[in-house]
PDB file of N, CA and C in Angstrom:
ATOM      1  N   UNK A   1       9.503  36.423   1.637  1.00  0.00           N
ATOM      2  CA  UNK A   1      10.140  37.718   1.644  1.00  0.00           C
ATOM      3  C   UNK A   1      10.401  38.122   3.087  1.00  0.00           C
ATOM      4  N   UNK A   2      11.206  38.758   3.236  1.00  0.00           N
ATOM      5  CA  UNK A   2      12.277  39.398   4.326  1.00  0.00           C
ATOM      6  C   UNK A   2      11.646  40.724   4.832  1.00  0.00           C
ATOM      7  N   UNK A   3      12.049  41.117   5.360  1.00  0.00           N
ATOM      8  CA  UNK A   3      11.831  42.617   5.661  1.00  0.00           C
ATOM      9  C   UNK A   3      12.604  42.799   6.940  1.00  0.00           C
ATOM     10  N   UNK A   4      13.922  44.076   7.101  1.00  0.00           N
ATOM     11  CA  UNK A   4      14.731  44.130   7.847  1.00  0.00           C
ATOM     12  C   UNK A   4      14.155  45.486   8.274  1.00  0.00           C
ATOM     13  N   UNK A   5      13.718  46.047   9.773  1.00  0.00           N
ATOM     14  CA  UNK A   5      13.139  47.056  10.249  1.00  0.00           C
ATOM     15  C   UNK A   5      14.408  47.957  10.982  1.00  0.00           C
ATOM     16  N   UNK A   6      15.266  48.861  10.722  1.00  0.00           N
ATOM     17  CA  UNK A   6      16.140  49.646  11.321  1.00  0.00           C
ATOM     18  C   UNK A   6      14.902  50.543  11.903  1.00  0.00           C
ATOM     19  N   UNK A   7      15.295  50.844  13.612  1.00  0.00           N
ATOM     20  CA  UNK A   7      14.969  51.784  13.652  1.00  0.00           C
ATOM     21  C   UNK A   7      16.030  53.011  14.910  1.00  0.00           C
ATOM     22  N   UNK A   8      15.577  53.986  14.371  1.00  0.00           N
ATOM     23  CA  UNK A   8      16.706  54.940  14.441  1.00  0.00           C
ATOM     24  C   UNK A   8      16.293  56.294  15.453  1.00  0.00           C
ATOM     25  N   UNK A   9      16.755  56.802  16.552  1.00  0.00           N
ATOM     26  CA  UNK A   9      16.507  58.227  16.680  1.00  0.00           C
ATOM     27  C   UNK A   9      17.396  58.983  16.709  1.00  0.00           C
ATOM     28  N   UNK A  10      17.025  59.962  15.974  1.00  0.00           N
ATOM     29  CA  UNK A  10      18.014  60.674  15.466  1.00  0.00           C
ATOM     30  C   UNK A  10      18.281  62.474  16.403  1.00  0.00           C
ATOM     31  N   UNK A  11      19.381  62.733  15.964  1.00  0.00           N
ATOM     32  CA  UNK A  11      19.123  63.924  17.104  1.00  0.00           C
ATOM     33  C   UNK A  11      18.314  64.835  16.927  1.00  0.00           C
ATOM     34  N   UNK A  12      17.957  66.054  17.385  1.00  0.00           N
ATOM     35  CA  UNK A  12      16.871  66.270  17.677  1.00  0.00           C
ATOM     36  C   UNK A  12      16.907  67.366  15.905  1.00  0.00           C
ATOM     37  N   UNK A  13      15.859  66.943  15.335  1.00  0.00           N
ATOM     38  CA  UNK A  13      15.664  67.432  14.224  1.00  0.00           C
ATOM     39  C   UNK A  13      16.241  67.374  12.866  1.00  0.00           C
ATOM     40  N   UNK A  14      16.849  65.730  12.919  1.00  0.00           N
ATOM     41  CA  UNK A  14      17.552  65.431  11.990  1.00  0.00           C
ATOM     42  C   UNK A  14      17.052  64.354  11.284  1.00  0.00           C
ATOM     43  N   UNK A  15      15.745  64.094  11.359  1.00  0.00           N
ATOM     44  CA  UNK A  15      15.216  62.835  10.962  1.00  0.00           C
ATOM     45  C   UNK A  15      15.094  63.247   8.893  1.00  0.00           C
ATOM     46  N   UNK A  16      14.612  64.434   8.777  1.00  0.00           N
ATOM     47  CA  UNK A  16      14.400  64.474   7.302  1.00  0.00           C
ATOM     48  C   UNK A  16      15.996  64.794   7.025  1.00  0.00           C
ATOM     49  N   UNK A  17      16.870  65.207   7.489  1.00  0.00           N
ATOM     50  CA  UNK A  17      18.424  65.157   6.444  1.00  0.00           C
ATOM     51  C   UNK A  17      18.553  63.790   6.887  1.00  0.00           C
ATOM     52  N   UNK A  18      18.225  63.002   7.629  1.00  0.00           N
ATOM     53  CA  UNK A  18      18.765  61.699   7.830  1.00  0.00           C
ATOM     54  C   UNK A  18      18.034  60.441   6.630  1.00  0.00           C
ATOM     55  N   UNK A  19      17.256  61.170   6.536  1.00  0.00           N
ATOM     56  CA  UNK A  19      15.722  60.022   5.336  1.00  0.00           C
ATOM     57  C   UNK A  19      16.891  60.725   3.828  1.00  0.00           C
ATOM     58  N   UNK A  20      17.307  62.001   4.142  1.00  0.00           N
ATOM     59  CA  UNK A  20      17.624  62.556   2.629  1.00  0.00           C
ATOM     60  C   UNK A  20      18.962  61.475   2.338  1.00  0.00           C
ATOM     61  N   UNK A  21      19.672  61.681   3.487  1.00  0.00           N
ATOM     62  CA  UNK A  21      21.099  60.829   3.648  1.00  0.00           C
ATOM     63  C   UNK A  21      20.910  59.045   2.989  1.00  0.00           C
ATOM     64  N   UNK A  22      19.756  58.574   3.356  1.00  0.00           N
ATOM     65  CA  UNK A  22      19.200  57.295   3.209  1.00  0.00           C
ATOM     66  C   UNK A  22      19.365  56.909   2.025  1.00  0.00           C
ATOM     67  N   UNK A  23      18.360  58.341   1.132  1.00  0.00           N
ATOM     68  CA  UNK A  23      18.314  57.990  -0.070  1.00  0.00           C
ATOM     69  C   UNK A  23      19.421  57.947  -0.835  1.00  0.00           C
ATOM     70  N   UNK A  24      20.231  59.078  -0.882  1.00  0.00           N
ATOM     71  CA  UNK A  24      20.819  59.443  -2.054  1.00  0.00           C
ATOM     72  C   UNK A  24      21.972  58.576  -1.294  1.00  0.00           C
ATOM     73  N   UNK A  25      22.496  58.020  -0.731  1.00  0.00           N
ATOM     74  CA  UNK A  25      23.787  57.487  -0.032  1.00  0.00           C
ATOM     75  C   UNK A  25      23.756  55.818   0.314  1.00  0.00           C
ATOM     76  N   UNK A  26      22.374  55.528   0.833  1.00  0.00           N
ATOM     77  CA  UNK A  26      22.491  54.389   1.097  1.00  0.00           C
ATOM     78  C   UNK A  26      21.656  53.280   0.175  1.00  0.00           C
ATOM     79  N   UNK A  27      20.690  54.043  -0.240  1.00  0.00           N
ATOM     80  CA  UNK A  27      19.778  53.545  -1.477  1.00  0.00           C
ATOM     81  C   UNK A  27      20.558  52.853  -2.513  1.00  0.00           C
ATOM     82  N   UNK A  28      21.041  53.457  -2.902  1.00  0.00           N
ATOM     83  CA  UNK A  28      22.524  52.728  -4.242  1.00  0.00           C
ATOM     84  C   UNK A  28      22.956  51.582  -3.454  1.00  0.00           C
ATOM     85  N   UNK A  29      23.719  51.114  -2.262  1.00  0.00           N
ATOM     86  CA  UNK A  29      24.336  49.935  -1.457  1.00  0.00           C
ATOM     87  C   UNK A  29      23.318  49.272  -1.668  1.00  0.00           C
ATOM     88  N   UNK A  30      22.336  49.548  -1.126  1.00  0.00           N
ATOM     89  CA  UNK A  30      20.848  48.403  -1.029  1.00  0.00           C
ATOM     90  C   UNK A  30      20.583  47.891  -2.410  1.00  0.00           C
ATOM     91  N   UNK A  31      20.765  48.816  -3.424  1.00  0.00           N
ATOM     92  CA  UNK A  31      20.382  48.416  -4.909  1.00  0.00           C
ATOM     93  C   UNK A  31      21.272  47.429  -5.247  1.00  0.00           C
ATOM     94  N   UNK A  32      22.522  47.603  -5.001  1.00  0.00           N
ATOM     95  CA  UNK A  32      23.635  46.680  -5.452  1.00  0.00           C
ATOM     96  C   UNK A  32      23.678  44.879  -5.070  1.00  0.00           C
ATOM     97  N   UNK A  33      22.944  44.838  -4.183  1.00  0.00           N
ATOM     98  CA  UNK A  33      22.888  43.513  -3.166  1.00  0.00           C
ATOM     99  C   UNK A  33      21.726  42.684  -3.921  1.00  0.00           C
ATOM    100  N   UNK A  34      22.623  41.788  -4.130  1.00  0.00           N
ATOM    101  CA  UNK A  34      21.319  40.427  -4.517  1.00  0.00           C
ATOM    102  C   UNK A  34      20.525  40.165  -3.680  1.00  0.00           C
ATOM    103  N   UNK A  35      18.804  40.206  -4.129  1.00  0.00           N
ATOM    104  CA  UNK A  35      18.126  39.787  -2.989  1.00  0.00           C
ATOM    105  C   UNK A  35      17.114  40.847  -2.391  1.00  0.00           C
ATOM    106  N   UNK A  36      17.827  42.559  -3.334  1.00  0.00           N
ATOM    107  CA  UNK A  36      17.621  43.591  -2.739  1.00  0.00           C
ATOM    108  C   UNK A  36      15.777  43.698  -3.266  1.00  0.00           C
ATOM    109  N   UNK A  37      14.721  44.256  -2.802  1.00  0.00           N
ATOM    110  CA  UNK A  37      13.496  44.699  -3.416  1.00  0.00           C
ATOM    111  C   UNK A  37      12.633  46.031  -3.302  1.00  0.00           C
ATOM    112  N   UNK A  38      13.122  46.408  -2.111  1.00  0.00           N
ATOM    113  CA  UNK A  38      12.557  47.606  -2.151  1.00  0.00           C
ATOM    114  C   UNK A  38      13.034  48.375  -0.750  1.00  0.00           C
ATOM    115  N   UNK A  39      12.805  49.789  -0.854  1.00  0.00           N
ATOM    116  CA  UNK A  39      13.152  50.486   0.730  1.00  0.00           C
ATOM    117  C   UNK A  39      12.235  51.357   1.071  1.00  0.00           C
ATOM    118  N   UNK A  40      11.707  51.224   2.349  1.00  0.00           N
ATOM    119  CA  UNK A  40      10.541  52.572   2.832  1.00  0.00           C
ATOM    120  C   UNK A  40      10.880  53.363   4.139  1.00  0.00           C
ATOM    121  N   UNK A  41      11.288  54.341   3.817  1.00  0.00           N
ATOM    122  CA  UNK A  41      11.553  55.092   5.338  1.00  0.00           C
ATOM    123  C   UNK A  41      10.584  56.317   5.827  1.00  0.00           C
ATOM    124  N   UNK A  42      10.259  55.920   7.116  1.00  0.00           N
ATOM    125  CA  UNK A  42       9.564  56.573   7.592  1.00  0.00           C
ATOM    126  C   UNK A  42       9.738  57.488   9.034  1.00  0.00           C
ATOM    127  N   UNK A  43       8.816  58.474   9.055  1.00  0.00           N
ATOM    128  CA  UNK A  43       9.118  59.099  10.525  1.00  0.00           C
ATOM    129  C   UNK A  43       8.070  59.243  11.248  1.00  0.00           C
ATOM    130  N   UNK A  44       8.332  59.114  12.552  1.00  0.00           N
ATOM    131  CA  UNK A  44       6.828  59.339  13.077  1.00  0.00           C
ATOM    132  C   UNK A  44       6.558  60.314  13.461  1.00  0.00           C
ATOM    133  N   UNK A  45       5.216  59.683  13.515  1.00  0.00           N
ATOM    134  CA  UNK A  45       4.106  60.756  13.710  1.00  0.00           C
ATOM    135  C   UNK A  45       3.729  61.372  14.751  1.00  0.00           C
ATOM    136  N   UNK A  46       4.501  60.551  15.772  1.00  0.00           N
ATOM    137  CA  UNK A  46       4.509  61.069  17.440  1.00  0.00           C
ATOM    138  C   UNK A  46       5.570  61.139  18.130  1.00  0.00           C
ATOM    139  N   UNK A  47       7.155  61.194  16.894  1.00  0.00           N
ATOM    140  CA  UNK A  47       8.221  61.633  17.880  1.00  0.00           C
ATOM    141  C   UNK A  47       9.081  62.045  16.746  1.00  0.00           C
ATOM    142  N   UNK A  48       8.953  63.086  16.076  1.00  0.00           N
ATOM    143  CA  UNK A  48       9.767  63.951  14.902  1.00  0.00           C
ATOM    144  C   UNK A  48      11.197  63.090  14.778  1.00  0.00           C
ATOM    145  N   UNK A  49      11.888  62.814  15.522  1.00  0.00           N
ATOM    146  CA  UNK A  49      13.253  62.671  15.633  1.00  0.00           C
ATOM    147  C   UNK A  49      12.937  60.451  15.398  1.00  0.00           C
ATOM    148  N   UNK A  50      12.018  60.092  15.245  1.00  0.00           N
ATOM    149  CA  UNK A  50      12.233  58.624  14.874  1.00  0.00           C
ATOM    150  C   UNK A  50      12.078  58.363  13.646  1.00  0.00           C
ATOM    151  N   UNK A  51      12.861  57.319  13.381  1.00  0.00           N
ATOM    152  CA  UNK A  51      12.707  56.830  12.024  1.00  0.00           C
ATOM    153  C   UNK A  51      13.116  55.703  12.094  1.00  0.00           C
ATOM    154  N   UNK A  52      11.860  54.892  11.150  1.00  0.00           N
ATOM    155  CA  UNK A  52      11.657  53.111  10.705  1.00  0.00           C
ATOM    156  C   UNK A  52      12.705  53.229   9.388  1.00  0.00           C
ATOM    157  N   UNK A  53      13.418  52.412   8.957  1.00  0.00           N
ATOM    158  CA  UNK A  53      14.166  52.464   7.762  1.00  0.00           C
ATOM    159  C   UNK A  53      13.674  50.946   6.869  1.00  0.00           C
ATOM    160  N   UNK A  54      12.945  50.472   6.234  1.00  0.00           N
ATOM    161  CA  UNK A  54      12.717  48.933   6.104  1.00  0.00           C
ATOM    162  C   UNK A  54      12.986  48.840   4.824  1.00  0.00           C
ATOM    163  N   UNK A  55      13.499  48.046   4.410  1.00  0.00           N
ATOM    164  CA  UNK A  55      14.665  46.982   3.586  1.00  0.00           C
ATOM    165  C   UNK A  55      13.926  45.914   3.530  1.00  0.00           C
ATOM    166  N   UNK A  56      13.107  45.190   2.282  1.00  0.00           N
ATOM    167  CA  UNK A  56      12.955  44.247   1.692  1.00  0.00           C
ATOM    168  C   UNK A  56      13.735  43.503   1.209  1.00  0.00           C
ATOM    169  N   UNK A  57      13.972  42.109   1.538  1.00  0.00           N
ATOM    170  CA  UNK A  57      14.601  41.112   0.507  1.00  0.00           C
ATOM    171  C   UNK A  57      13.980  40.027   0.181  1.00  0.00           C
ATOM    172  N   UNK A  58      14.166  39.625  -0.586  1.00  0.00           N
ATOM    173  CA  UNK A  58      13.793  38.213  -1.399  1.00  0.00           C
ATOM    174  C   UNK A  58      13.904  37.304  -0.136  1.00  0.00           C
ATOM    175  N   UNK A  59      14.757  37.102  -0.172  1.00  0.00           N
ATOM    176  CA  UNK A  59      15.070  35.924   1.198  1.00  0.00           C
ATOM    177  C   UNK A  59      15.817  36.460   2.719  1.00  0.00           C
ATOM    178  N   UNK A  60      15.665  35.678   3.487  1.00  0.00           N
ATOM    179  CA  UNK A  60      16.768  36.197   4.932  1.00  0.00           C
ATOM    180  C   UNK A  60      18.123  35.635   4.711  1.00  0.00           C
ATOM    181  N   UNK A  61      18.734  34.581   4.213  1.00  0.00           N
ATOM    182  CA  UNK A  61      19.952  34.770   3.457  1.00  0.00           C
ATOM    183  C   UNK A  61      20.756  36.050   3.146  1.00  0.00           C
ATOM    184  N   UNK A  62      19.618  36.732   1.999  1.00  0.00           N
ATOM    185  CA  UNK A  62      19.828  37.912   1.359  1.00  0.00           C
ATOM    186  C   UNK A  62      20.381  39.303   2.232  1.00  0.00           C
ATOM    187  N   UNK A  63      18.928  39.009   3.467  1.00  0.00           N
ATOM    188  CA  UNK A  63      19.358  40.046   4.180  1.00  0.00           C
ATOM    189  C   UNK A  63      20.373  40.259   5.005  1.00  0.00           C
ATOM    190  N   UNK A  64      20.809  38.553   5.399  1.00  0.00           N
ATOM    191  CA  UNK A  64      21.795  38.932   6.458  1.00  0.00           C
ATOM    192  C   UNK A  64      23.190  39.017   5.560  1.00  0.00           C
ATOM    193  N   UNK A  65      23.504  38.671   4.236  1.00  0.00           N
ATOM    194  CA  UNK A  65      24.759  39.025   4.159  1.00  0.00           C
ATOM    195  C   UNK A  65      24.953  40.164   4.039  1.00  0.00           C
ATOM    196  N   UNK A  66      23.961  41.272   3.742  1.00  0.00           N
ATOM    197  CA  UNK A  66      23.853  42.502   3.384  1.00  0.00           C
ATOM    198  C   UNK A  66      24.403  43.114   5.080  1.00  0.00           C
ATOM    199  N   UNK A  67      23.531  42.890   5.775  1.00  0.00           N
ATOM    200  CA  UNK A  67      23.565  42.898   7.210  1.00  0.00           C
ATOM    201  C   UNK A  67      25.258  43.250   7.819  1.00  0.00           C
ATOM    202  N   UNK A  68      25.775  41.446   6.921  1.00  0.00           N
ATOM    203  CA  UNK A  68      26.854  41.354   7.774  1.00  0.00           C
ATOM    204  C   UNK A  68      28.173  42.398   6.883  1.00  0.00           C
ATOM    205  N   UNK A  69      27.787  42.454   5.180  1.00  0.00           N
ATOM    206  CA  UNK A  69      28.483  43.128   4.337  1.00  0.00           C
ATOM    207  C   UNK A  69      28.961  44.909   4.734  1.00  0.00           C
ATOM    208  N   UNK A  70      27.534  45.254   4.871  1.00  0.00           N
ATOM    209  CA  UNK A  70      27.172  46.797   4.719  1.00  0.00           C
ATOM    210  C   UNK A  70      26.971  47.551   6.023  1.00  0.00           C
ATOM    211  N   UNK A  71      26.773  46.742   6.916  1.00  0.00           N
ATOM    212  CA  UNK A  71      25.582  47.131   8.534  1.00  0.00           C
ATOM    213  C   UNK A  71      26.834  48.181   9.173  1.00  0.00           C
ATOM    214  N   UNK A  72      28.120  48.447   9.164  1.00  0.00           N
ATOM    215  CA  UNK A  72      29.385  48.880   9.853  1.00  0.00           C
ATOM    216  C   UNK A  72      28.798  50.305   9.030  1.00  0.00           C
ATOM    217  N   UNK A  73      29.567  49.903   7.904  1.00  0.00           N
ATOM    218  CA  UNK A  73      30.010  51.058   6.949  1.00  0.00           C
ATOM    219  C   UNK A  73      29.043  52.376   6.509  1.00  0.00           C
ATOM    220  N   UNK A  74      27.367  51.562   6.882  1.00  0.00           N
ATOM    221  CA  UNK A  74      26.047  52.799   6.635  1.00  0.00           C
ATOM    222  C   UNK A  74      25.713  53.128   8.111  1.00  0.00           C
ATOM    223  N   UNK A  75      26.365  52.777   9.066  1.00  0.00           N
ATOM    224  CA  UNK A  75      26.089  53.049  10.892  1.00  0.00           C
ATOM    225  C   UNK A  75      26.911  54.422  10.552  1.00  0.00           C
ATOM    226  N   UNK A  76      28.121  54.043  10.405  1.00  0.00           N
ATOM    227  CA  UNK A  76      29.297  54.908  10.251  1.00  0.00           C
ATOM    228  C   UNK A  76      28.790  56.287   9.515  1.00  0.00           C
ATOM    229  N   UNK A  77      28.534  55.793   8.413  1.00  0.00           N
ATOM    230  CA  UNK A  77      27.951  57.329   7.321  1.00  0.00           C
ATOM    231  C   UNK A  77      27.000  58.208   7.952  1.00  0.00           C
ATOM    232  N   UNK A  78      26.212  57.192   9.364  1.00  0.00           N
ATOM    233  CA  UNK A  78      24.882  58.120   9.687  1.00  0.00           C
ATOM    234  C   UNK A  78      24.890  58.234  11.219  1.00  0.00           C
ATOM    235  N   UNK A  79      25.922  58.020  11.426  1.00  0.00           N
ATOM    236  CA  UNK A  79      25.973  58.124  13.043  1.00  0.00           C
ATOM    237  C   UNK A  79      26.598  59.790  13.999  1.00  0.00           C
ATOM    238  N   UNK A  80      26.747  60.580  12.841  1.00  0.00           N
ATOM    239  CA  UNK A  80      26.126  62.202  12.972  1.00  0.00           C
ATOM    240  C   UNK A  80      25.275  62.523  13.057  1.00  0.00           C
ATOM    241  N   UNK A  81      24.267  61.517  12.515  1.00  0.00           N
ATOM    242  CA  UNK A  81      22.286  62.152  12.556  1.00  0.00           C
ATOM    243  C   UNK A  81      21.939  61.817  13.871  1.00  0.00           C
ATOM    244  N   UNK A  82      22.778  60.322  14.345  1.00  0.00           N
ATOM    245  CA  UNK A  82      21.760  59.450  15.202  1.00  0.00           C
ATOM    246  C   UNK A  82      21.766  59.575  16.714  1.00  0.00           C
ATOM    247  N   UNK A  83      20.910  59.530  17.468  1.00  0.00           N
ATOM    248  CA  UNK A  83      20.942  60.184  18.964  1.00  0.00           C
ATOM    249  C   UNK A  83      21.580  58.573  19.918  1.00  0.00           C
ATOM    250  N   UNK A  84      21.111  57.532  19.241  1.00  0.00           N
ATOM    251  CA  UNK A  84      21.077  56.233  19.613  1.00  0.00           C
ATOM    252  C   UNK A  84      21.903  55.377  19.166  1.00  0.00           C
ATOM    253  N   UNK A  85      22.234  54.299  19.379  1.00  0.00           N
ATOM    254  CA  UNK A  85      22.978  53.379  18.459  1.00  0.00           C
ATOM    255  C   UNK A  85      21.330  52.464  17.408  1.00  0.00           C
ATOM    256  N   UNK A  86      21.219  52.186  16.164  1.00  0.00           N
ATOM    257  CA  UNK A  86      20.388  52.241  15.723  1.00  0.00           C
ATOM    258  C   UNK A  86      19.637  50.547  16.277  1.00  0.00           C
ATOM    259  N   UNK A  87      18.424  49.800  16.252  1.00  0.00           N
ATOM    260  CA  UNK A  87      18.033  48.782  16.750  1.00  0.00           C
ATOM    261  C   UNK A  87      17.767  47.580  14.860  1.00  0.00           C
ATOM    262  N   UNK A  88      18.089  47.134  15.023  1.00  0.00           N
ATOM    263  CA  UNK A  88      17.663  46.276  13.877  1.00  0.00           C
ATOM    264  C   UNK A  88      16.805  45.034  14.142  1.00  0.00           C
ATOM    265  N   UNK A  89      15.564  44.864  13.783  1.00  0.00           N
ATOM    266  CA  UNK A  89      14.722  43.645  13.612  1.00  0.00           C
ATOM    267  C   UNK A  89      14.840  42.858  12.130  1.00  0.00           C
ATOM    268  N   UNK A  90      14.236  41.988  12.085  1.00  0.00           N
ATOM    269  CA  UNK A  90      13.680  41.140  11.107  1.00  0.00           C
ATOM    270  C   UNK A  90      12.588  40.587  10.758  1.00  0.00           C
ATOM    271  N   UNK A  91      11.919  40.739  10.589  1.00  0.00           N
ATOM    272  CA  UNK A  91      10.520  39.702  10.127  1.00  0.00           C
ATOM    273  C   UNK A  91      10.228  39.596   8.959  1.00  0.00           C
ATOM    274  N   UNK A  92       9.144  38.089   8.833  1.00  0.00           N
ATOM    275  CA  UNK A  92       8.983  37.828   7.902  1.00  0.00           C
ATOM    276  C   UNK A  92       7.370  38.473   6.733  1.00  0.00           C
ATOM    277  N   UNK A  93       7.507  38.776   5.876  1.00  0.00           N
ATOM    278  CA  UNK A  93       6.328  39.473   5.083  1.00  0.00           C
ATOM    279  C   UNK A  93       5.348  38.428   4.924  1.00  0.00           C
ATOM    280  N   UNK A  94       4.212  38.587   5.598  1.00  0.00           N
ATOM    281  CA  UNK A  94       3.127  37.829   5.348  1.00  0.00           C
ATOM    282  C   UNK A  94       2.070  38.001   4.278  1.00  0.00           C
ATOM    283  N   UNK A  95       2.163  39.087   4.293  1.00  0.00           N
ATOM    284  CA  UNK A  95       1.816  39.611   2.830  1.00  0.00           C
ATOM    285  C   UNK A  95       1.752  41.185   2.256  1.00  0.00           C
ATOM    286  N   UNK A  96       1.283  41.646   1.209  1.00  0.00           N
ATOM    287  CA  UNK A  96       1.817  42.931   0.782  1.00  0.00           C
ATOM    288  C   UNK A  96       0.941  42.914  -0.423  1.00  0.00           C
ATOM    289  N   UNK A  97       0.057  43.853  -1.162  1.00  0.00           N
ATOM    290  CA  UNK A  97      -0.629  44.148  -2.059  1.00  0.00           C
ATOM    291  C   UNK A  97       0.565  45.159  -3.031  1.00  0.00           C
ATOM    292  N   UNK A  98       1.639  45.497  -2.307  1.00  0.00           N
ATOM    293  CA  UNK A  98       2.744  46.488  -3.105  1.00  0.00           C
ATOM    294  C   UNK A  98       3.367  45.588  -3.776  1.00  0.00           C
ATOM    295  N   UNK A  99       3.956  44.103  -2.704  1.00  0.00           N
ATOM    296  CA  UNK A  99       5.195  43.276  -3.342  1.00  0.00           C
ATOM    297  C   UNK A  99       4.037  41.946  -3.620  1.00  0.00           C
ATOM    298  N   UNK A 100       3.278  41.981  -3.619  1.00  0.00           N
ATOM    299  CA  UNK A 100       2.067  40.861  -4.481  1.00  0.00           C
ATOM    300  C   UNK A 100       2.563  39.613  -3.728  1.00  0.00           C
ATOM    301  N   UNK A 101       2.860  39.719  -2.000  1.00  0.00           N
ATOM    302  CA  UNK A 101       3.067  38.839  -1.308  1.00  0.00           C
ATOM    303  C   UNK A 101       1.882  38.138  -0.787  1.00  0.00           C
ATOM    304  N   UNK A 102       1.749  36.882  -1.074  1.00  0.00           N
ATOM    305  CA  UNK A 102       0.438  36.261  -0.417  1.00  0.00           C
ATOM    306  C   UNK A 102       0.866  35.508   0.773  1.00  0.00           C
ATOM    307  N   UNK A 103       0.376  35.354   2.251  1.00  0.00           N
ATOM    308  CA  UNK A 103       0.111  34.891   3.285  1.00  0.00           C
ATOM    309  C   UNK A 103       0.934  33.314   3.155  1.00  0.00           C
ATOM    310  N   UNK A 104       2.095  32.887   2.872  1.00  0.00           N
ATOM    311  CA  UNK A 104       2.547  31.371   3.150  1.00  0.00           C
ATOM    312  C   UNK A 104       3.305  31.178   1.042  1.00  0.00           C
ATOM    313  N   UNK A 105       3.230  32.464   0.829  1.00  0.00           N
ATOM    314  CA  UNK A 105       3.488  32.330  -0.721  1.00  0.00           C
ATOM    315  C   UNK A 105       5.093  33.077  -0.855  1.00  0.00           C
ATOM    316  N   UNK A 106       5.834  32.604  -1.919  1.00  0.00           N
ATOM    317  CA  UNK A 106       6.452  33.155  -1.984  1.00  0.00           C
ATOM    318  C   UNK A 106       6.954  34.080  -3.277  1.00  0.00           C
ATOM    319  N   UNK A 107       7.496  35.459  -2.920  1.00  0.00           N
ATOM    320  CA  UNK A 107       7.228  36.331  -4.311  1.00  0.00           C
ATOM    321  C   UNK A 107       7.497  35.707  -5.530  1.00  0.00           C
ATOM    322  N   UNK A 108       6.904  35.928  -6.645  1.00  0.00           N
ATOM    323  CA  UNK A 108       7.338  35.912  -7.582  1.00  0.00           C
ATOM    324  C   UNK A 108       8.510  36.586  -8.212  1.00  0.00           C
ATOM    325  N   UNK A 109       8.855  35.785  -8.981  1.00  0.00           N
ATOM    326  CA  UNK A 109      10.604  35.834  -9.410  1.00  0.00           C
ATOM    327  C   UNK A 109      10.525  37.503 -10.312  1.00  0.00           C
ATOM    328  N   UNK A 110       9.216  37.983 -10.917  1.00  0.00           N
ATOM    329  CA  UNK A 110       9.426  38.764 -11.782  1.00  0.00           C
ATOM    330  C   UNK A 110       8.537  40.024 -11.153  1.00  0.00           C
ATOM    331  N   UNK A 111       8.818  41.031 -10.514  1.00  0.00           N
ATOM    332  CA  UNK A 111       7.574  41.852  -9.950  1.00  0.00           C
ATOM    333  C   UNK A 111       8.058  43.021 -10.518  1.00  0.00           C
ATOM    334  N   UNK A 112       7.151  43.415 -10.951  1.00  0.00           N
ATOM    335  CA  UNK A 112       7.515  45.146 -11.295  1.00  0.00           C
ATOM    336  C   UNK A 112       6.994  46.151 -10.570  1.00  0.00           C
ATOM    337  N   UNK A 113       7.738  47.209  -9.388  1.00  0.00           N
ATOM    338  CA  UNK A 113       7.413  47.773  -9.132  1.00  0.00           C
ATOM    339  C   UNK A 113       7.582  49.211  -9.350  1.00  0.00           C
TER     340      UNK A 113
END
């Protein structure tokens, strides 16, 4: 499993309409994409205006066509919130008690979360 880490600062006090924007706007794109598993966005705790956006996939395949599909068109939708141009990582999930990822394993085909 994948895990794609956006992270974002947003202008100054726009991090929760920007998490709201996430959901209801970009959540559906992410759902649509083969490969897609889950999304967690967060803000911190020591700079109001940041936010982690992370995107699970099945595979890095998965993520990068999404990447190369979608990455323009959800910059675009949120680049009123954002103070920055946004940073994107990748890494790989070593494991997860949420996505029942074990250390060198790979998810199972059927997870219900």
């Amino acid at each position: 499993m994948i895990t794609r880490v956006v992270e974002i600062k947003t202008k100054p006090g726009k991090a929760k309409e920007l998490c709201r924007k996430l959901h209801s706007d970009v959540l559906g794109i992410l759902q649509s994409h083969p490969g897609f598993v889950d999304e967690i966005v967060l803000i911190a705790d020591h700079d109001a205006d940041q936010v982690l956006a992370m995107s699970f996939w099945k595979t890095k395949a998965d993520a990068e066509e999404f990447h190369h599909l979608e990455y323009k068109r959800i910059s675009e939708m949120i680049q009123h919130l954002a103070h920055t141009t946004a940073k994107v990582h990748i890494y790989d999930v070593e494991t997860s008690t949420v996505h029942h990822v074990a250390k060198g394993k790979p998810m199972p085909e059927a997870v219900s979360l």
